[in-house]
Protein backbone atom coordinates (compact mmCIF):
# COMPACT_ATOMS: atom_id res chain seq x y z
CA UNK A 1 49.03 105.67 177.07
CA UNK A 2 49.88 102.28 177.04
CA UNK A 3 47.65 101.12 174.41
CA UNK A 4 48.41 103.79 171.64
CA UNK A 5 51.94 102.90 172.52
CA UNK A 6 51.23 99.05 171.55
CA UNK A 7 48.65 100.20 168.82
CA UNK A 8 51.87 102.58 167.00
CA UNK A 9 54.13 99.54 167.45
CA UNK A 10 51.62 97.28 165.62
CA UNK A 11 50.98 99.82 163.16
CA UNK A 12 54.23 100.69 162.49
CA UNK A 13 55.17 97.20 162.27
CA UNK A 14 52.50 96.47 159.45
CA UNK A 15 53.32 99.34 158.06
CA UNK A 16 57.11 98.21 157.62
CA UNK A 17 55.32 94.46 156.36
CA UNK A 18 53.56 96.90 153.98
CA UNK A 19 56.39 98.96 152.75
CA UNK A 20 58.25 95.58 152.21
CA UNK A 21 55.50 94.12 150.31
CA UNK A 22 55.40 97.48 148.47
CA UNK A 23 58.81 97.25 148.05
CA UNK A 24 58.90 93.85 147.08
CA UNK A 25 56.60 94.26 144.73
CA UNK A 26 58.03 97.33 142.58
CA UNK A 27 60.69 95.19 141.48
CA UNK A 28 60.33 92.74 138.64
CA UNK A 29 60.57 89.30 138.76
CA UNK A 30 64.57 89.12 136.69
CA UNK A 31 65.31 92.17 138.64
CA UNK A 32 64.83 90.50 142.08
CA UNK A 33 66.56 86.87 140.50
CA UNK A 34 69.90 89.21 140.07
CA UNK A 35 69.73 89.75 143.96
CA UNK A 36 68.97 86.52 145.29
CA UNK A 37 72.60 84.74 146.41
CA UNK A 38 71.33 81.63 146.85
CA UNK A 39 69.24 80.89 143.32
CA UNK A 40 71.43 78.56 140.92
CA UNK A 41 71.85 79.63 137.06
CA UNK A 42 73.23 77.29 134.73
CA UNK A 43 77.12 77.81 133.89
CA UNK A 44 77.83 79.07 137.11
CA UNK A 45 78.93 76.95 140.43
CA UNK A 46 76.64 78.69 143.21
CA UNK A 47 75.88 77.65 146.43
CA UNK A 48 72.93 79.01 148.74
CA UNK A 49 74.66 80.96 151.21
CA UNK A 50 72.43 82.46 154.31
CA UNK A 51 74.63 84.90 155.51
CA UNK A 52 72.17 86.34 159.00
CA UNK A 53 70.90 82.65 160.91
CA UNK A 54 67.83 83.61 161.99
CA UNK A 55 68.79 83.70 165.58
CA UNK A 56 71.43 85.86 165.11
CA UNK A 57 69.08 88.71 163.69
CA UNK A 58 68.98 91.94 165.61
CA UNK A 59 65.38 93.70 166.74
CA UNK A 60 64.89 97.00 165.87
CA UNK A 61 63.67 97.31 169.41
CA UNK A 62 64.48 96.41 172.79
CA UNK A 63 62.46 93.51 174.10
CA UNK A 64 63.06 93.86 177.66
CA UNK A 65 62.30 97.59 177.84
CA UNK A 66 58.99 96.77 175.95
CA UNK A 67 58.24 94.26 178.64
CA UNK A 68 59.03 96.72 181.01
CA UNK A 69 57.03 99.42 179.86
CA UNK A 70 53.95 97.15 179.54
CA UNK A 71 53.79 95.94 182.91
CA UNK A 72 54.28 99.54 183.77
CA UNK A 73 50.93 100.28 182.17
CA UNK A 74 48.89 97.41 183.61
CA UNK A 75 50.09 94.44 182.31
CA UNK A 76 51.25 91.33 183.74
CA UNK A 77 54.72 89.92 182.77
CA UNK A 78 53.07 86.81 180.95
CA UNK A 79 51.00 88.92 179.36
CA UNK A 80 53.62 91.47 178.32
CA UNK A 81 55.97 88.84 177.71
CA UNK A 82 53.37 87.43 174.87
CA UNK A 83 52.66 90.78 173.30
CA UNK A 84 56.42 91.25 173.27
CA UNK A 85 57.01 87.74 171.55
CA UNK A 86 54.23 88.81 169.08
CA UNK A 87 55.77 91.51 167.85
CA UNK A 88 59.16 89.79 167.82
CA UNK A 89 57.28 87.20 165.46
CA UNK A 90 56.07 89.94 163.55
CA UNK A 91 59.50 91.35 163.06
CA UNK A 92 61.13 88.29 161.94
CA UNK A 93 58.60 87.79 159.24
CA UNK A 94 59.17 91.53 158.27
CA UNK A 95 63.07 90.86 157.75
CA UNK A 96 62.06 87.52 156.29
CA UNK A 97 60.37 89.09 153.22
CA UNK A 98 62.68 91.60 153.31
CA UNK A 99 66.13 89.43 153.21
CA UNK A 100 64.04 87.14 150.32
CA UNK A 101 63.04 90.57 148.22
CA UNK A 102 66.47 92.49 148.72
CA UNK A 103 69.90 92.41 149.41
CA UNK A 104 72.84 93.58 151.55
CA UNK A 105 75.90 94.63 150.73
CA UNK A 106 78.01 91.97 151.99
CA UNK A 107 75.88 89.58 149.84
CA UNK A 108 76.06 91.88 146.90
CA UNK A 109 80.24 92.07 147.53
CA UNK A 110 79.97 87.89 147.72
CA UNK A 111 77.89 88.04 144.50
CA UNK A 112 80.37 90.53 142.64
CA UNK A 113 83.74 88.47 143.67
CA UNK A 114 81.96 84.98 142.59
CA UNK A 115 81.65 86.86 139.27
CA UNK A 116 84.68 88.09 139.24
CA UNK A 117 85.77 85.01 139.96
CA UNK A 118 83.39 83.19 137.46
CA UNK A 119 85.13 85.69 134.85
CA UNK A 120 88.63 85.11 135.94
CA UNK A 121 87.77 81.42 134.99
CA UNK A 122 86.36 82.46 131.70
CA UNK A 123 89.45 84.55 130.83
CA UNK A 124 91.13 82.08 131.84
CA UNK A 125 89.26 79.27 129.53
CA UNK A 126 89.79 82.24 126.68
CA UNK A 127 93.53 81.98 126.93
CA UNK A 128 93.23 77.86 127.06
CA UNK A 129 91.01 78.19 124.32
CA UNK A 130 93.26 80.89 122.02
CA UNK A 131 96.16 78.62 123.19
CA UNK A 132 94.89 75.23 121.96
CA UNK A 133 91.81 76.61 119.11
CA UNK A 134 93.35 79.54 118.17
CA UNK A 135 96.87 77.70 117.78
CA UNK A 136 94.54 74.99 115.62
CA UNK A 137 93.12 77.82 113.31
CA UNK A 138 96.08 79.78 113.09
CA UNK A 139 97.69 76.74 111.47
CA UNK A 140 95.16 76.13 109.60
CA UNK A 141 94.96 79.58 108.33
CA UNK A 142 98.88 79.37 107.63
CA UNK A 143 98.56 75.96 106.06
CA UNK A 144 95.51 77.75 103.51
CA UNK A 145 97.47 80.09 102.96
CA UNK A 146 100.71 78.62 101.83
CA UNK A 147 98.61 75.84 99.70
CA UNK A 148 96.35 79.40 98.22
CA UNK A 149 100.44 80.69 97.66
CA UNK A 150 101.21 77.15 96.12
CA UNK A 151 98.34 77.62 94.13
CA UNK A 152 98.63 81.12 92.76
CA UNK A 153 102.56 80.06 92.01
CA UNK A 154 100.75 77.10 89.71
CA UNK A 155 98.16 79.10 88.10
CA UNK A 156 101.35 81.84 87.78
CA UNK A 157 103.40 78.92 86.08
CA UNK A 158 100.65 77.67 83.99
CA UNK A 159 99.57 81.24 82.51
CA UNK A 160 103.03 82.04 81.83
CA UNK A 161 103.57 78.62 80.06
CA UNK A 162 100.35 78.77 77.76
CA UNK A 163 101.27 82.82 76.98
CA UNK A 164 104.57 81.21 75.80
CA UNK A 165 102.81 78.12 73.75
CA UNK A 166 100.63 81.03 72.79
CA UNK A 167 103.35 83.43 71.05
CA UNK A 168 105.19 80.58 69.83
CA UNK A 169 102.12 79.51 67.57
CA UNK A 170 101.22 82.82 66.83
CA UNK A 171 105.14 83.16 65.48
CA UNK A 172 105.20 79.85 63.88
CA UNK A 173 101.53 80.69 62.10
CA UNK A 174 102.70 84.62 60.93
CA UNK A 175 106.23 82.57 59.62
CA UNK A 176 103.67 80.03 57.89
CA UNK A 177 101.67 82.66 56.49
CA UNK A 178 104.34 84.93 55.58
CA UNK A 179 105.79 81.89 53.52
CA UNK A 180 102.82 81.19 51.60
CA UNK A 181 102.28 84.92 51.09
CA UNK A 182 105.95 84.88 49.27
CA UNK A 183 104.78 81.43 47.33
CA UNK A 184 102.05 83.15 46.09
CA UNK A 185 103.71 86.44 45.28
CA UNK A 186 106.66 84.17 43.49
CA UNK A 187 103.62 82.31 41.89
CA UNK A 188 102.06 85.11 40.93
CA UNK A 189 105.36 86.53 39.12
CA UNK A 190 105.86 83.64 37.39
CA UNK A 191 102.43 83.86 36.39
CA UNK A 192 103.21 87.44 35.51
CA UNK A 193 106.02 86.59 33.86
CA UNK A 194 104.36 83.72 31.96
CA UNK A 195 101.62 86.00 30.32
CA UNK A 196 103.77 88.65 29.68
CA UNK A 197 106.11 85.99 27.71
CA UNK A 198 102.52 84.49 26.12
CA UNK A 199 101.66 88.33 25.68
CA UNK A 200 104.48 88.66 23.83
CA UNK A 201 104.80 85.92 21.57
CA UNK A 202 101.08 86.02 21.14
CA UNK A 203 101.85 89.58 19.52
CA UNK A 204 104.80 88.45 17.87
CA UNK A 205 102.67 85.85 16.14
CA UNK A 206 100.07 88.60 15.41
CA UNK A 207 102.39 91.19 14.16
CA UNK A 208 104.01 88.41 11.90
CA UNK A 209 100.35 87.00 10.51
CA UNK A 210 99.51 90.30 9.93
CA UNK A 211 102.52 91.28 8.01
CA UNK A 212 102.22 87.86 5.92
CA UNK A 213 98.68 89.22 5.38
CA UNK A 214 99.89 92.61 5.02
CA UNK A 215 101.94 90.79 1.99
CA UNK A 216 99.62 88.51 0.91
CA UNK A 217 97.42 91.24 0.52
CA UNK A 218 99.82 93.11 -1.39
CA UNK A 219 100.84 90.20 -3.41
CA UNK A 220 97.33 89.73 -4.25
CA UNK A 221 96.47 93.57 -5.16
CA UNK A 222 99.88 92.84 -7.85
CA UNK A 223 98.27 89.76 -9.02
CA UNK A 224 95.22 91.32 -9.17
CA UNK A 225 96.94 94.04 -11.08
CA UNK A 226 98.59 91.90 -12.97
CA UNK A 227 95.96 90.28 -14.08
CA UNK A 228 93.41 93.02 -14.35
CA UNK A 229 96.25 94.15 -17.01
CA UNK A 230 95.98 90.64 -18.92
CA UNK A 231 92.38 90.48 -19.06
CA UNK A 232 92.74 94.41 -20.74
CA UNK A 233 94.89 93.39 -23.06
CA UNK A 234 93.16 89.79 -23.38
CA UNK A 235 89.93 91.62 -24.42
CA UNK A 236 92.27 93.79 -26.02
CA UNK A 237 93.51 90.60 -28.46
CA UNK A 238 90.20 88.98 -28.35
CA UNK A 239 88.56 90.11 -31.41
CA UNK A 240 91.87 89.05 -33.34
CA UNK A 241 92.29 85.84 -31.54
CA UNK A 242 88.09 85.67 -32.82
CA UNK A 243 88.54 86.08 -36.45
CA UNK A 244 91.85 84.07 -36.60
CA UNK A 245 89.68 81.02 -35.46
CA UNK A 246 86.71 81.99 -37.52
CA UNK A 247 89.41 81.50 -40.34
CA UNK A 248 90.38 78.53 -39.13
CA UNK A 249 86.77 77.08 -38.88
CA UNK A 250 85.85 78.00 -42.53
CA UNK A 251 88.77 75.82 -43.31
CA UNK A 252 87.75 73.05 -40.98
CA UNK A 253 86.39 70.00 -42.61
CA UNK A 254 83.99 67.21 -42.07
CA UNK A 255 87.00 64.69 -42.09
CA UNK A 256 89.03 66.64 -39.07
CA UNK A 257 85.24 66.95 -37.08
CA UNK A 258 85.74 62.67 -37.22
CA UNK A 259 89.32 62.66 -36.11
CA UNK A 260 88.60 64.92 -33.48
CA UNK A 261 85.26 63.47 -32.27
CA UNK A 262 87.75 60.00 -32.40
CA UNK A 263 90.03 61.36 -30.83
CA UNK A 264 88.47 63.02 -27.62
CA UNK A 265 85.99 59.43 -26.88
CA UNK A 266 83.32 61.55 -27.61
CA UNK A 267 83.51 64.43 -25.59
CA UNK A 268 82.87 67.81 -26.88
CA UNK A 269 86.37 69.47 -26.69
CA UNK A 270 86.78 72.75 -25.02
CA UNK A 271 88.59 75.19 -27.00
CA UNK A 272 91.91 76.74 -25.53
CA UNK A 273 92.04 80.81 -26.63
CA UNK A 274 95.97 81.81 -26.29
CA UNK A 275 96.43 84.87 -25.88
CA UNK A 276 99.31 85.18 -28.17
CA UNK A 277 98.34 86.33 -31.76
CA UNK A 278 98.27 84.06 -34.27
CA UNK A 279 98.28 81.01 -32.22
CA UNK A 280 95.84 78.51 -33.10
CA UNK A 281 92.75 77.34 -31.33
CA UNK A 282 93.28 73.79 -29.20
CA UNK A 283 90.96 71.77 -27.54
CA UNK A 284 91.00 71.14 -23.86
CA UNK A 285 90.35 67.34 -22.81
C-alpha cells in the first residue's frame, strides 16, 4: 500500500514534469518571449522581476503528512524524511519550468500596466512631439503656403500685365494696319483717278487725231476729187495743148535751139504743158 502510494506520487509528479514540458513545448519561441517579465526588449525600461522567491513557493502536498504516512508503512523517519525531500526537489523543478514557460496573472497585470505605462509615455512623447514638430511643420506649411499665395499673386500680376502689353500691340498693330489699308485705298484712288484722267485725255487725243484724220481724209478725197477733175479735163485739153506746140515747133528754128541750149548750160530743158489753151510751151530748168 505504501509503495503504490509513493510509486502514484512519483508518477504523477513526472507526469506534471511531462505535461509542463508538453506544455512548454506547444508554445513557440515569440509566443513564450511575450510572457517572460523579466526578458529586456529594446525601447522599453524593464527590469527582471521574480515575483514567488523560491522559498516562499507552496507544495501541492503536505510534507509532514507524507512523512507520516511513510513511517506508517515501514519506513524510518530518515528514510521518509529523504523520500519526502525528493519529491519536494522534484516539485520545485516542476514549478521551475513551469514559472520559466508560463505566466501568472499578477505578472501578466505587472506586464499590462508597464505597457500601459510605456504607452502613456509614448502619448505623451506624441503630444511633445506634435507640440514642438508639428508646431515646426505647421509653420512651415503656413510659410509655403503664403510664399505659393505670394507666388500665384505674381504669376496673377504678370499674366494680367503681358494680356494688357498683349491687347495694346494687337490695337496699336490693327490701328497700323488699318492706316496703311486707307493709304493704299487713297493710293489706289488716286491711281484710279489718275488713269481715268490719262483714260480720258488719252481718248480725247484719239477722238481729236481721228477727227483730224477723219478731215484729212476728207480733205484728201476733195483733193483727190479735185484733181481727178483736172487731170479729166487736162487729158481733156491735151490734144489741143499737143498741136498748139507742134505749131510752135514747126516754127522753131535752128537759131532759138542755140539760144536755148545757151541759155539752160547745156541741159536739156523740160517742157512746162499749161493747161490753159493757147498758152505756150516753157521749159523747166
Amino acid at each position: 500500500m505504501w509503495s503504490r502510494s509513493v510509486w502514484r506520487l512519483l508518477c504523477s509528479d513526472g507526469r506534471a514534469g511531462r505535461r509542463v514540458s508538453i506544455l512548454g513545448g506547444r508554445f513557440s519561441p515569440a509566443l513564450r518571449r511575450d510572457f517572460f517579465t523579466t526578458t529586456t526588449k529594446e525601447g522599453y525600461d524593464m527590469r527582471r522581476v521574480d515575483l514567488t522567491p523560491l522559498e516562499q513557493r507552496k507544495l501541492t502536498f503536505d510534507t509532514h503528512a507524507l512523512v507520516q504516512d511513510l513511517e506508517t508503512h515501514g519506513f524510518d523517519k530518515a528514510q521518509a524524511e529523504t523520500i519526502v525531500s525528493a519529491l519536494t526537489t522534484l516539485s520545485n523543478v516542476s514549478l521551475d519550468s513551469i514559472y520559466k514557460e508560463m505566466v501568472t496573472r499578477a505578472q501578466q497585470e505587472i506586464t499590462v500596466q508597464q505597457l500601459m505605462a510605456h504607452l502613456d509615455s509614448i502619448r505623451k512623447d506624441m503630444v511633445i512631439l506634435e507640440k514642438s514638430e508639428f508646431a515646426n511643420l505647421r509653420a512651415e506649411n503656413q510659410k509655403m503656403k503664403t510664399e505659393l499665395e505670394q507666388v500665384k499673386q505674381q504669376l496673377i500680376n504678370e499674366t494680367s500685365q503681358i494680356r494688357a502689353d498683349n491687347k495694346l500691340d494687337i490695337n496699336l498693330e490693327r490701328s497700323r494696319v488699318t492706316d496703311m489699308f486707307t493709304d493704299q485705298e487713297k493710293k489706289l484712288m488716286e491711281a484710279t483717278t489718275e488713269f481715268t484722267k490719262n483714260d480720258t485725255k488719252t481718248r480725247s487725243i484719239i477722238s481729236e487725231t481721228c477727227n483730224k484724220i477723219d478731215t484729212e481724209i476728207a480733205s484728201l478725197k476733195t483733193l483727190m476729187e479735185s484733181n481727178k477733175l483736172e487731170t479729166i479735163r487736162y487729158l481733156a485739153d491735151c490734144p489741143k495743148e499737143g498741136h498748139a506746140h507742134h505749131q510752135q515747133l514747126l516754127k522753131w528754128t535752128p537759131a532759138d535751139s542755140r539760144r536755148l541750149w545757151t541759155g539752160t548750160g547745156g541741159r536739156i530743158p523740160m517742157w512746162n504743158c499749161r493747161l490753159n489753151q493757147g498758152t505756150p510751151l516753157e521749159p523747166l530748168l
